[in-house]
Protein backbone atom coordinates (compact mmCIF):
# COMPACT_ATOMS: atom_id res chain seq x y z
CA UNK A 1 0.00 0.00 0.00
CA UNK A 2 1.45 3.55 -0.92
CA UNK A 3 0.41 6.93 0.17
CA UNK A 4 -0.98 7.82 -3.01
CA UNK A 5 -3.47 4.05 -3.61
CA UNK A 6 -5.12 5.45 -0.02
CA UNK A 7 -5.12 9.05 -0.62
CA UNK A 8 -7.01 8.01 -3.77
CA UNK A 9 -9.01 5.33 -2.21
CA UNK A 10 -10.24 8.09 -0.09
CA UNK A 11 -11.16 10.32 -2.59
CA UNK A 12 -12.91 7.81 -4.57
CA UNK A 13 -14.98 6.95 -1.29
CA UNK A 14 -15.66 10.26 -0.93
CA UNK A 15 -17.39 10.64 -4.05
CA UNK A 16 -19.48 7.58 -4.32
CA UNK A 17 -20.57 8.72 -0.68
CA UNK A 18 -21.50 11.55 -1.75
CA UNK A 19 -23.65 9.82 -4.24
CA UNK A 20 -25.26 7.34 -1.83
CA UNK A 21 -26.60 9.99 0.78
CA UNK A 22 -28.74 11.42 -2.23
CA UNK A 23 -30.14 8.05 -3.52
CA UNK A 24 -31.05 7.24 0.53
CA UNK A 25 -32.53 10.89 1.18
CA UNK A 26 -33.75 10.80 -2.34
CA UNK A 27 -35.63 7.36 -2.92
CA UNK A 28 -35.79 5.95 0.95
CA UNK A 29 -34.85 2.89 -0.39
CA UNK A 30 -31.95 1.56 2.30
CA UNK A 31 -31.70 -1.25 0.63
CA UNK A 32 -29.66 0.48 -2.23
CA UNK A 33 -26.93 1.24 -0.16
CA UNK A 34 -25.83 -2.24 -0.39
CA UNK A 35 -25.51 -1.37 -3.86
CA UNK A 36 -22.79 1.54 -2.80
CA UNK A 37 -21.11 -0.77 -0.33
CA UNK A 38 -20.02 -3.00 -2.97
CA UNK A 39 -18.45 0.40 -5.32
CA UNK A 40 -16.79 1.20 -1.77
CA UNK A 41 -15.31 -2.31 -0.98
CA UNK A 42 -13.87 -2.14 -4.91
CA UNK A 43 -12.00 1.05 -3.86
CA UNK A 44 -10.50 -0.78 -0.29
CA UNK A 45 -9.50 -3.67 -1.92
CA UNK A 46 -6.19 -2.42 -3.15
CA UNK A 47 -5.34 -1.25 0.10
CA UNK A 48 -5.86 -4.97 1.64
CA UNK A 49 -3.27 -6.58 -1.30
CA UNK A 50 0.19 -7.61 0.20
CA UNK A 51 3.12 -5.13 -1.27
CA UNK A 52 6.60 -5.87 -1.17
CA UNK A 53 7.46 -2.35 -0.45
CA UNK A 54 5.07 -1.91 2.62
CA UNK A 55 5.24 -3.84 6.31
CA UNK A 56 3.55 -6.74 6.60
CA UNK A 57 1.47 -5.87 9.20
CA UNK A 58 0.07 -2.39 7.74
CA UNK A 59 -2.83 -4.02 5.68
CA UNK A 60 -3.97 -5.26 9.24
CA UNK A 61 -3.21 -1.62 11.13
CA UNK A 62 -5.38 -0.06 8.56
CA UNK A 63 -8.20 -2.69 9.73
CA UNK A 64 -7.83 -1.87 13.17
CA UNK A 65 -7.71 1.58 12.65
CA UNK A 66 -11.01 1.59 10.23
CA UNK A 67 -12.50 -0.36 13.51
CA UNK A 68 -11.16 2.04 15.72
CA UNK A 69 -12.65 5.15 14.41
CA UNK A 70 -16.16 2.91 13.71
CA UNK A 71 -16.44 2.56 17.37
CA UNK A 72 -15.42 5.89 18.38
CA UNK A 73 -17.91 6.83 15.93
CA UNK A 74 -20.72 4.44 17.17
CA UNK A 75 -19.97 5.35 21.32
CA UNK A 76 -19.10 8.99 21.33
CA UNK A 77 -21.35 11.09 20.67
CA UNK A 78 -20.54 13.69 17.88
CA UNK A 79 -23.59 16.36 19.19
CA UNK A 80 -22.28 19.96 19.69
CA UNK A 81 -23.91 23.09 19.25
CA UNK A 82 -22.23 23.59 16.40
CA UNK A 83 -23.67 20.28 15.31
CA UNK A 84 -26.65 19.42 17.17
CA UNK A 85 -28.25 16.03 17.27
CA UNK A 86 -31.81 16.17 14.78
CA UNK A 87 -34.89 15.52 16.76
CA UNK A 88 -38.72 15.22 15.41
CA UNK A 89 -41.69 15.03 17.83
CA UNK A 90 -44.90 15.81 16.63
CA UNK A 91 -48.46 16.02 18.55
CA UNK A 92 -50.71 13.69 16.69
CA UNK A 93 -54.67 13.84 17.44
CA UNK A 94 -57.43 11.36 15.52
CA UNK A 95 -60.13 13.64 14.81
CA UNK A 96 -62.79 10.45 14.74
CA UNK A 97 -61.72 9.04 17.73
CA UNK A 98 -60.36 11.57 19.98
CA UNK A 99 -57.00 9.59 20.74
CA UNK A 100 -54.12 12.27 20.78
CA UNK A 101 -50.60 10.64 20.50
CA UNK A 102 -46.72 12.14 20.80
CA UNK A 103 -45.25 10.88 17.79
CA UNK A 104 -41.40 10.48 16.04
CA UNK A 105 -40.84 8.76 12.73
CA UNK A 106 -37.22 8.42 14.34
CA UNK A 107 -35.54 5.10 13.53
CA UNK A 108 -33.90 5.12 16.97
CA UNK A 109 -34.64 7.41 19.69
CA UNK A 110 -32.54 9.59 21.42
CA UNK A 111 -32.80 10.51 25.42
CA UNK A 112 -34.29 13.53 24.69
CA UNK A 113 -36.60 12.43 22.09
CA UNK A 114 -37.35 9.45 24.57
CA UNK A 115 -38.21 12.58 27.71
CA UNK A 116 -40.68 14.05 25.04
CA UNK A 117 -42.41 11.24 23.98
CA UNK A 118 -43.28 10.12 27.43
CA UNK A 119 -43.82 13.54 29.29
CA UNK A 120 -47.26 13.16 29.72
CA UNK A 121 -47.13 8.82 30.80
CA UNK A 122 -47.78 7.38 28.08
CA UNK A 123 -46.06 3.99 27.42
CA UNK A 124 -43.83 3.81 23.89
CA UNK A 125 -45.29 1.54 21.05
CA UNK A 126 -45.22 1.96 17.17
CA UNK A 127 -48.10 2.76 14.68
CA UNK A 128 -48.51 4.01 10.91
CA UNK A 129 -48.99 7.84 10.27
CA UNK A 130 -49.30 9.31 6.64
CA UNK A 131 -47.39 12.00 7.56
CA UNK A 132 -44.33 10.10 8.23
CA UNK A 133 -44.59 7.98 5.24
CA UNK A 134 -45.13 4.78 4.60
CA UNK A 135 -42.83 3.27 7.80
CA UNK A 136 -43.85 3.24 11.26
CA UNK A 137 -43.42 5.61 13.89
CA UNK A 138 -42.71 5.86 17.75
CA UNK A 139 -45.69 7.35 19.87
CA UNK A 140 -46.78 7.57 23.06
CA UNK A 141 -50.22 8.47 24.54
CA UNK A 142 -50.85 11.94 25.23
CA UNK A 143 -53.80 14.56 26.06
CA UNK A 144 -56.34 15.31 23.61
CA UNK A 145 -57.31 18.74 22.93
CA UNK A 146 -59.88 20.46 20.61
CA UNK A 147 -59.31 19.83 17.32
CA UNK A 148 -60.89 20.46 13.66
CA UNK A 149 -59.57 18.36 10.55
CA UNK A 150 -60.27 19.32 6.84
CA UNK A 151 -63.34 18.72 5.32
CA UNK A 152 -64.29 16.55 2.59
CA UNK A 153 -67.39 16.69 -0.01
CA UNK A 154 -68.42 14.12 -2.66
CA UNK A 155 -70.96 15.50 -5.09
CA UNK A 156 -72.39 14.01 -7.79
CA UNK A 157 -72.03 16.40 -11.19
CA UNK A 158 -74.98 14.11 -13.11
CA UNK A 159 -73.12 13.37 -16.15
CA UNK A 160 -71.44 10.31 -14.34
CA UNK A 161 -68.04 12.09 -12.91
CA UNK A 162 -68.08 12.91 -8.97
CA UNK A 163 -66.31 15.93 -7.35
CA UNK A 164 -64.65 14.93 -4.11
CA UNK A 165 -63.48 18.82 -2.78
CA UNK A 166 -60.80 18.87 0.15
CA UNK A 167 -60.27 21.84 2.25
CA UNK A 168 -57.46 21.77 4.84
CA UNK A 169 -58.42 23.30 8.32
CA UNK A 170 -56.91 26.91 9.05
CA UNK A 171 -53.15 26.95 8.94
CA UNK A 172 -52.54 23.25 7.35
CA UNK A 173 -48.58 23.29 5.90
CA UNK A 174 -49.08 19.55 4.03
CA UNK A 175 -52.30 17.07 3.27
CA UNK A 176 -51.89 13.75 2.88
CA UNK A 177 -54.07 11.17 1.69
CA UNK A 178 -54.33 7.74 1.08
CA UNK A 179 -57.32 7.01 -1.33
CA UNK A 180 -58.55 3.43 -2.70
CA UNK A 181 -61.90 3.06 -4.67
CA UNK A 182 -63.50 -0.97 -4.92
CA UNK A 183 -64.51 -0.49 -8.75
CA UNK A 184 -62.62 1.37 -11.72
CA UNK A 185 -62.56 4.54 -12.18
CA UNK A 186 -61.85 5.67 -15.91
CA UNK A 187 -60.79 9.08 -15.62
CA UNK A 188 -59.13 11.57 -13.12
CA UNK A 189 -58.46 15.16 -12.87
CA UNK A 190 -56.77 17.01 -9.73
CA UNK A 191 -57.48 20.64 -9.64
CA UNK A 192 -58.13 20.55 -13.44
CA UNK A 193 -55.08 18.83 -14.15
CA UNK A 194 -55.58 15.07 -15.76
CA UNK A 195 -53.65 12.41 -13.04
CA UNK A 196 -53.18 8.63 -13.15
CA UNK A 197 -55.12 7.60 -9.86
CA UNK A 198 -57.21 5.30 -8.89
CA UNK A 199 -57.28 2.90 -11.85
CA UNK A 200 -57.81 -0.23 -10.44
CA UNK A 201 -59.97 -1.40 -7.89
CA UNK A 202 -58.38 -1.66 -4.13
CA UNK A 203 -55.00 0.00 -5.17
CA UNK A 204 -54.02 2.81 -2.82
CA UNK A 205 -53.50 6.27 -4.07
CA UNK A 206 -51.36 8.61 -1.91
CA UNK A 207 -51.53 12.42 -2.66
CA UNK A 208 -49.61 14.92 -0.71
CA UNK A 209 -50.18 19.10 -0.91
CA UNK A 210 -48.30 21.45 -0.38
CA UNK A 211 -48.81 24.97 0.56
CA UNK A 212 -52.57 25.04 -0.80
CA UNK A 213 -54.75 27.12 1.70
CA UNK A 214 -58.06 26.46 -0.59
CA UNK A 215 -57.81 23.03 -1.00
CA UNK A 216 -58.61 21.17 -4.26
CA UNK A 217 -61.28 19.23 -6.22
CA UNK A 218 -60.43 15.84 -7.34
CA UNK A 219 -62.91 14.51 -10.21
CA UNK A 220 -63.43 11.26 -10.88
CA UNK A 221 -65.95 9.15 -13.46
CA UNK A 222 -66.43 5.34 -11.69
CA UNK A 223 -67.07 2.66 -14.01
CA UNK A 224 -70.24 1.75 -11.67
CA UNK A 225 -71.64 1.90 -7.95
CA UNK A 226 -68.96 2.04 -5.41
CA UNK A 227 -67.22 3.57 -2.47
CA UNK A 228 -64.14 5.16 -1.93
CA UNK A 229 -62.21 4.86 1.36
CA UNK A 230 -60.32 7.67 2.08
CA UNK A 231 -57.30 8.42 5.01
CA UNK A 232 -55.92 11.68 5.30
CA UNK A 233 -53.37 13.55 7.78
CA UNK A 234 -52.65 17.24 8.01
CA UNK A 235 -49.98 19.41 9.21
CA UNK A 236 -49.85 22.23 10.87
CA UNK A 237 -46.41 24.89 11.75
CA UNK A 238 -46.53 24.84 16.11
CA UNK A 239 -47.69 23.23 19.24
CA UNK A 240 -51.25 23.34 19.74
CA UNK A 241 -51.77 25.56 22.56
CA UNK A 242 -53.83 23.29 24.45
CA UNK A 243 -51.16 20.57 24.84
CA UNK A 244 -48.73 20.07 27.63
CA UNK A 245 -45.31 21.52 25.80
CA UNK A 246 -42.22 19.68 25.00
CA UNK A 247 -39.52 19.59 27.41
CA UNK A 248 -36.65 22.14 26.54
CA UNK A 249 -34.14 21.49 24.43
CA UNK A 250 -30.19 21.89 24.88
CA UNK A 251 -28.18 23.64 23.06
CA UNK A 252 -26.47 19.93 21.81
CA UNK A 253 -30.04 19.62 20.73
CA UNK A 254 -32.58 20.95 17.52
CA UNK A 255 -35.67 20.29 15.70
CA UNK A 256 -35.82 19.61 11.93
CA UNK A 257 -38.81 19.27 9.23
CA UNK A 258 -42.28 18.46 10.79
CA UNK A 259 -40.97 18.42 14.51
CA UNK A 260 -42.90 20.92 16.88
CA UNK A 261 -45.84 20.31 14.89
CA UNK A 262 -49.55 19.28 14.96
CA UNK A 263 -50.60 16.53 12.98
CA UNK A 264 -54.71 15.99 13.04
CA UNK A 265 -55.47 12.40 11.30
CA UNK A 266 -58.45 10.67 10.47
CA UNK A 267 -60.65 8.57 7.56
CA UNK A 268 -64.10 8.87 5.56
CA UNK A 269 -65.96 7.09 3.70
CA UNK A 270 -68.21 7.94 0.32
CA UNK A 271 -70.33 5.91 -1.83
CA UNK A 272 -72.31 6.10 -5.22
């Protein structure tokens, strides 16, 4: 091994790291970062090949160095407050049942995140939300307050197509919904704009909006009688001031993307 294989070896890994934090942010598809571990082993290998000019035992230094730094890595923390540790919590309330959660799409949970989650007693478990994707999510049982979700409308048009009209409560930041219809429908059109949805019977649909304060008018033309089922979970920017609020932060500490939010979730039901 020379000085110049490693320094390029780095570089290299570097570069195809760069490349594999943008397909995982991008796609959420962990799976493909086997797909970059394999480009990254290609790069170490040369460093792991016996060389007559080198000491025998520097192929196995560089191991125990690699582990080394892994574990300092893994142990230490890194958090600063120059680089604070990420933290989401989120106040979640069904609007058809009353049950008010304190939720965190984390993957693992950090003490603070832990203290937040169970301020108000609730015991940790994991459930679905829309607004955290498709994965599950860490909540705990908290409060409920008072609480109004978006409204939905299906009207019938008479000439066979159905309006379904959304509008988010006061102050929603994102909509989501997860749609499904038991028959075909032929033809769909979101705020005037012609969209592939809903095409075959039981397949779910999942729309999310952005930044629209008046809502929008999906219309649809079913092949036949049906029903659509129909899921939905909006956001909205701050604590509700009715809930019991989060325990402060430290300065090692911040929030990022939907964290210090209210999430109000809930389902309906229309047939024709």
């Amino acid at each position: 091994m020379t000085l110049p294989t490693a320094v390029a070896a780095g570089v290299g890994l570097a570069w195809v790291l760069g490349f594999a934090h943008g397909v995982f942010q991008g796609l959420d598809m962990v799976e493909l970062l086997a797909l970059f571990a394999w480009i990254g082993a290609m790069l170490i290998w040369p460093l792991v090949q016996d060389d007559d000019r080198a000491p025998e035992w520097s192929s196995l230094a560089l191991v125990i160095a690699g582990v080394a730094v892994m574990l300092l890595v893994r142990f230490d923390p890194p958090w600063s407050p120059r680089h604070p540790q990420a933290t989401l919590v989120s106040y979640v309330q069904d609007v058809d049942t009353g049950t008010a959660y304190l939720a965190s799409p984390m993957s693992s949970l950090d003490p603070w995140t832990t203290l937040a989650l169970t301020a108000q007693g609730g015991h940790l478990q994991q459930m679905e939300f829309p607004a955290f994707g498709r994965g599950k999510s860490w909540v705990a049982a908290a409060t409920p307050i008072a609480a109004n979700g978006p409204t939905f409308i299906l009207q019938d048009l008479k000439d066979g197509t159905y309006a379904l009209t959304a509008t988010p409560s006061l102050g929603s930041r994102n909509l989501s919904l997860e749609l499904a219809s038991d028959t075909i429908i032929q033809g769909t059109a979101l705020n005037g704009r012609p969209i592939k949805v809903l095409d075959k019977p039981g397949q779910i649909t999942r729309i999310r909006l952005t930044a629209l304060p008046k809502g929008f008018v999906l219309i649809f033309k079913p092949a036949g009688p049906g029903r659509l089922q129909l899921k939905f979970s909006a956001v909205t920017e701050g604590w509700p001031a009715g809930a019991k609020p989060l325990p402060p932060r430290d300065n090692k500490t911040m929030a990022i993307d939907l964290s210090d939010s209210t999430v109000l979730v809930g389902s309906r039901t229309f047939t024709w």
